[in-house]
Protein backbone atom coordinates (compact mmCIF):
# COMPACT_ATOMS: atom_id res chain seq x y z
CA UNK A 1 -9.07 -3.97 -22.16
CA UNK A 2 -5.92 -5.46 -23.49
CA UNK A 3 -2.53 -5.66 -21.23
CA UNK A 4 0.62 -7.04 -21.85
CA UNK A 5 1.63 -10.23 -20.17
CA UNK A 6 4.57 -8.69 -19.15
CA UNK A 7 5.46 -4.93 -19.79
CA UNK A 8 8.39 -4.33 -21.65
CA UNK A 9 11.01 -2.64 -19.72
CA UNK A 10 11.76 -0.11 -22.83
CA UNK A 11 7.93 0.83 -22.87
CA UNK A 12 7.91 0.92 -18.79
CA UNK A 13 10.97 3.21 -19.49
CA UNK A 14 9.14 5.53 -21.63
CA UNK A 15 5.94 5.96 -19.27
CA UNK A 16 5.37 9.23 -17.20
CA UNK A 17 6.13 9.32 -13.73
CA UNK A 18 3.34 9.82 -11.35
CA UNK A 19 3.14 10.34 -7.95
CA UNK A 20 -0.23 10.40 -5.30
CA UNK A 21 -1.24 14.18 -5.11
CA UNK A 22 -4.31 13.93 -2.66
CA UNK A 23 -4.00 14.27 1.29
CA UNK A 24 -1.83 13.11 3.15
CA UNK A 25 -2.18 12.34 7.10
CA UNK A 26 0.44 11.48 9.25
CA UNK A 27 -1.00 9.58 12.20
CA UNK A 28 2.07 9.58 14.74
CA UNK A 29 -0.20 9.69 17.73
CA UNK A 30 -3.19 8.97 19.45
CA UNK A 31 -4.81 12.18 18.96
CA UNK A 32 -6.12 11.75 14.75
CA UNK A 33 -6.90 7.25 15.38
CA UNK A 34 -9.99 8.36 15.59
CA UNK A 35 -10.85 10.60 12.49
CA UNK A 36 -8.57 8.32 10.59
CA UNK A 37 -11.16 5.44 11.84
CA UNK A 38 -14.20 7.29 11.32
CA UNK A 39 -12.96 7.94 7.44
CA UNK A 40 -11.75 4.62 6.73
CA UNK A 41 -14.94 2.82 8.02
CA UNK A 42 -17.08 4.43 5.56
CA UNK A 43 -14.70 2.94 2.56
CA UNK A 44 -15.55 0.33 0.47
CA UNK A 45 -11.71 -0.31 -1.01
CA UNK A 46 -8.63 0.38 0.43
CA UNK A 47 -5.48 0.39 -1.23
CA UNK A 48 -2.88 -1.30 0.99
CA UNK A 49 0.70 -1.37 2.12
CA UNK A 50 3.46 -1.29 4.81
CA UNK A 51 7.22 0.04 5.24
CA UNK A 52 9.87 -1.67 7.24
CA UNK A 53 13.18 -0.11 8.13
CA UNK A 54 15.51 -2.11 5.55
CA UNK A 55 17.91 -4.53 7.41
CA UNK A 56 21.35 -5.36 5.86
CA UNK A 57 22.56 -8.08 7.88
CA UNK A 58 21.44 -11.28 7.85
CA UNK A 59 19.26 -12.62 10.36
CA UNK A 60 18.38 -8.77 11.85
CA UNK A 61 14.65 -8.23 11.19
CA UNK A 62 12.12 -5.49 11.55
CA UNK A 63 9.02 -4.78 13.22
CA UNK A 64 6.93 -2.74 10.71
CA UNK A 65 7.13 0.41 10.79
CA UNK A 66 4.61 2.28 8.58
CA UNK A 67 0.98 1.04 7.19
CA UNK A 68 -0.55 2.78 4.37
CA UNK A 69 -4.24 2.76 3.75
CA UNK A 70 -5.32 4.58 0.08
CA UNK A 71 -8.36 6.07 -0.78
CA UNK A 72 -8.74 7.91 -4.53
CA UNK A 73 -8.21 10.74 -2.39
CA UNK A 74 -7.02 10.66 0.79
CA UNK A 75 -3.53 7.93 2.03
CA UNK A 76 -3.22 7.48 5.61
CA UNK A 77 -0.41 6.74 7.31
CA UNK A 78 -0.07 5.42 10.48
CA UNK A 79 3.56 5.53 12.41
CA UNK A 80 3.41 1.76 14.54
CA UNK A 81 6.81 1.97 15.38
CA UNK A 82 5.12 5.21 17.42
CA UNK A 83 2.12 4.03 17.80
CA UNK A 84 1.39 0.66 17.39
CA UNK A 85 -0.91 -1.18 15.67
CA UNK A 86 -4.20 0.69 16.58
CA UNK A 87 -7.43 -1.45 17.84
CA UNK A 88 -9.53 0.62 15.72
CA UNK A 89 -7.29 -0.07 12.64
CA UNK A 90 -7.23 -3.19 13.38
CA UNK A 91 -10.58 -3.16 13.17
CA UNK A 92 -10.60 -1.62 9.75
CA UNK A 93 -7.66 -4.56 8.66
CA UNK A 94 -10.40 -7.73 9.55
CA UNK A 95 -13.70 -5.82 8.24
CA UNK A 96 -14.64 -7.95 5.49
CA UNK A 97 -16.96 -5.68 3.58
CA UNK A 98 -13.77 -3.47 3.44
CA UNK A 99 -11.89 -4.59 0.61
CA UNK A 100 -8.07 -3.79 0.79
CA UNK A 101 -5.40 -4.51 -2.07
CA UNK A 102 -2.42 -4.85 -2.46
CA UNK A 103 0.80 -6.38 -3.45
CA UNK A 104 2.93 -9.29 -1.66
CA UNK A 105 0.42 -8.61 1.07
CA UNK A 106 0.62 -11.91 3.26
CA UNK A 107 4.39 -10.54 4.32
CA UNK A 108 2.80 -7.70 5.09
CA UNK A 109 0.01 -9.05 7.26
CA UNK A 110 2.84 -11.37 9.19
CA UNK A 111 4.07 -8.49 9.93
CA UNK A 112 1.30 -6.76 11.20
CA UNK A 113 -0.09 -9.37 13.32
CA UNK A 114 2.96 -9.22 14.95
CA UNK A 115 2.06 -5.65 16.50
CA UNK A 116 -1.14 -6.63 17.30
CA UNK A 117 -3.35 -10.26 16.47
CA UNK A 118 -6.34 -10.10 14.49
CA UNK A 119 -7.89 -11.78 11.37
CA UNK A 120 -7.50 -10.06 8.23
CA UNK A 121 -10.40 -10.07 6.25
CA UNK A 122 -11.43 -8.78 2.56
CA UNK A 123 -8.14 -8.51 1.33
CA UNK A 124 -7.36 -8.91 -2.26
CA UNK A 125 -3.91 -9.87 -3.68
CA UNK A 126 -3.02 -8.16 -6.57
CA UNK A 127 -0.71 -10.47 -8.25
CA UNK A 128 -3.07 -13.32 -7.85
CA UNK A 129 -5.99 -10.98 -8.99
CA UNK A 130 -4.13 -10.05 -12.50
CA UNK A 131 -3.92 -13.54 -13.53
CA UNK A 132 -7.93 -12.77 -14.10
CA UNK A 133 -6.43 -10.26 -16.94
CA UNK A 134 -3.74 -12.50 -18.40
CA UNK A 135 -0.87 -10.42 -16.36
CA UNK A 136 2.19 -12.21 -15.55
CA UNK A 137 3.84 -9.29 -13.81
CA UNK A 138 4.22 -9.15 -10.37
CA UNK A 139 6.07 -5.82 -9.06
CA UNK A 140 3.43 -3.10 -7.87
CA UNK A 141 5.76 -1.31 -10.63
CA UNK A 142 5.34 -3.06 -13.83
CA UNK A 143 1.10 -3.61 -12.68
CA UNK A 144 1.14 0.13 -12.47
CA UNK A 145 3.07 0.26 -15.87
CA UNK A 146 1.05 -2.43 -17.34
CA UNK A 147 -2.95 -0.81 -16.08
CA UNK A 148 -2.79 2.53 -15.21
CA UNK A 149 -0.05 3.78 -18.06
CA UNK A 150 2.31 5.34 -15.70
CA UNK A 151 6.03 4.47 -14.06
CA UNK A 152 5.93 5.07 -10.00
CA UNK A 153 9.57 6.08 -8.20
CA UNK A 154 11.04 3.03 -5.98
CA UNK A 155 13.59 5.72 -4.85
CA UNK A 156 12.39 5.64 -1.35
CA UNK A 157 11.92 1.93 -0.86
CA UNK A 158 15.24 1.09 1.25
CA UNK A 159 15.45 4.70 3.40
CA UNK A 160 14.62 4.13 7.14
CA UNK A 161 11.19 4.57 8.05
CA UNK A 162 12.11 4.85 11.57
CA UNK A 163 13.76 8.21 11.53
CA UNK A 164 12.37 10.69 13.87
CA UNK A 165 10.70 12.73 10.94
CA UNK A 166 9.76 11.07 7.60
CA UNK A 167 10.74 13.17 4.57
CA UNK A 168 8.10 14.77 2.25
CA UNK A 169 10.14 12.18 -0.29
CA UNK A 170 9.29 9.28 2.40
CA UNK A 171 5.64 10.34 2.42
CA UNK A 172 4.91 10.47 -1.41
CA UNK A 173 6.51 7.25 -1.94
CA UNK A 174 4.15 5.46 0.61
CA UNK A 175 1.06 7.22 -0.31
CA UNK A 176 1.55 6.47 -3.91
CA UNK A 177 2.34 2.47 -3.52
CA UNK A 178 -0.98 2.49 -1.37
CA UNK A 179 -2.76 4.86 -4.01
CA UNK A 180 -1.80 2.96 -7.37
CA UNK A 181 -3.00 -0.27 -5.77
CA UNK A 182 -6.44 1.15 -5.13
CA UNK A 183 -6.35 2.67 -8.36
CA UNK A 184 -5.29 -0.75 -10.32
CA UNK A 185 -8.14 -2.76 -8.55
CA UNK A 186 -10.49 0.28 -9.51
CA UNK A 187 -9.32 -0.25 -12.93
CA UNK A 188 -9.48 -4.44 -13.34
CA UNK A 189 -12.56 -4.51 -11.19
CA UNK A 190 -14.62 -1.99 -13.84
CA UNK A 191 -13.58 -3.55 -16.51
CA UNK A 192 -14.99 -6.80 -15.86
């Protein structure tokens, strides 16, 4: 397979916009850690990400607020400003024969160890894992651009994912960034 070393932005333009149409669960409380658990266990790869409510003043940071785990057919989200950071999930985070991937993920792991400590294993950084492929880009848009053939919306990237209820918008957005980076490992990993 051939890829660009970095997409052009008027081909990127011209690509259809996709978004994850599979289920979606909304784990808010205690009552679906389980199921989510029980499905996630049996996974071999993950696709992997987390929201923060954006800050706009300097120094003010968040805790995390949202993690995304991606199957081809199924993204699960899990509410830890609700929540928290699940045992169980945590669980699922260090299992090494679980591989999840993803993009800028160590920020993502600070965070998460934050809510609760563990030792991630069998993650796999996408913009390390490219360079196998002779791609420079680094943006979970451009990979998606530059593998899969499709644009994904970043609409939904600075909205707060602390509200009270998380728009149908909010919930497309984060299953999709989890979905497309299970789908681009899929993708690279085949084709070696």
């Amino acid at each position: 397979m051939n890829f660009y070393e970095k997409i052009p932005s008027e081909i990127l333009q011209e690509l259809a916009v996709k978004k994850f149409e599979g289920k979606i669960y909304l784990i808010d409380n205690n009552n679906n850690i389980n199921f989510a658990f029980n499905s996630l266990k049996k996974e071999t790869i993950l696709g992997f990400d987390t929201e923060t409510k954006p800050a706009f003043k300097k120094g003010v940071y968040n805790k995390v607020s949202l993690l995304q785990l991606s199957t081809k057919n199924e993204a699960f989200l899990f509410r830890l400003n609700k929540i928290g950071l699940p045992k169980q999930i945590a669980q699922i985070l260090a299992d090494y024969s679980i591989i999840k991937t993803g993009v800028a993920i160590n920020d993502d792991l600070k965070g998460l160890k934050k809510l609760r400590n563990f030792i991630p294993g069998g993650f796999i950084e996408l913009q390390k894992y490219t360079d196998n492929f002779g791609i420079e880009d680094n943006s979970l848009k451009k990979i998606t651009g530059n593998v899969l053939g499709f644009r994904i919306s970043k609409g939904a990237r600075l909205t707060n994912w602390e509200n009270k209820t998380l728009t149908d918008i909010q919930l497309k957005y984060a299953a999709t960034d989890a979905w497309v980076a299970y789908e681009i490992y899929k993708k690279l990993s085949n084709s070696l």
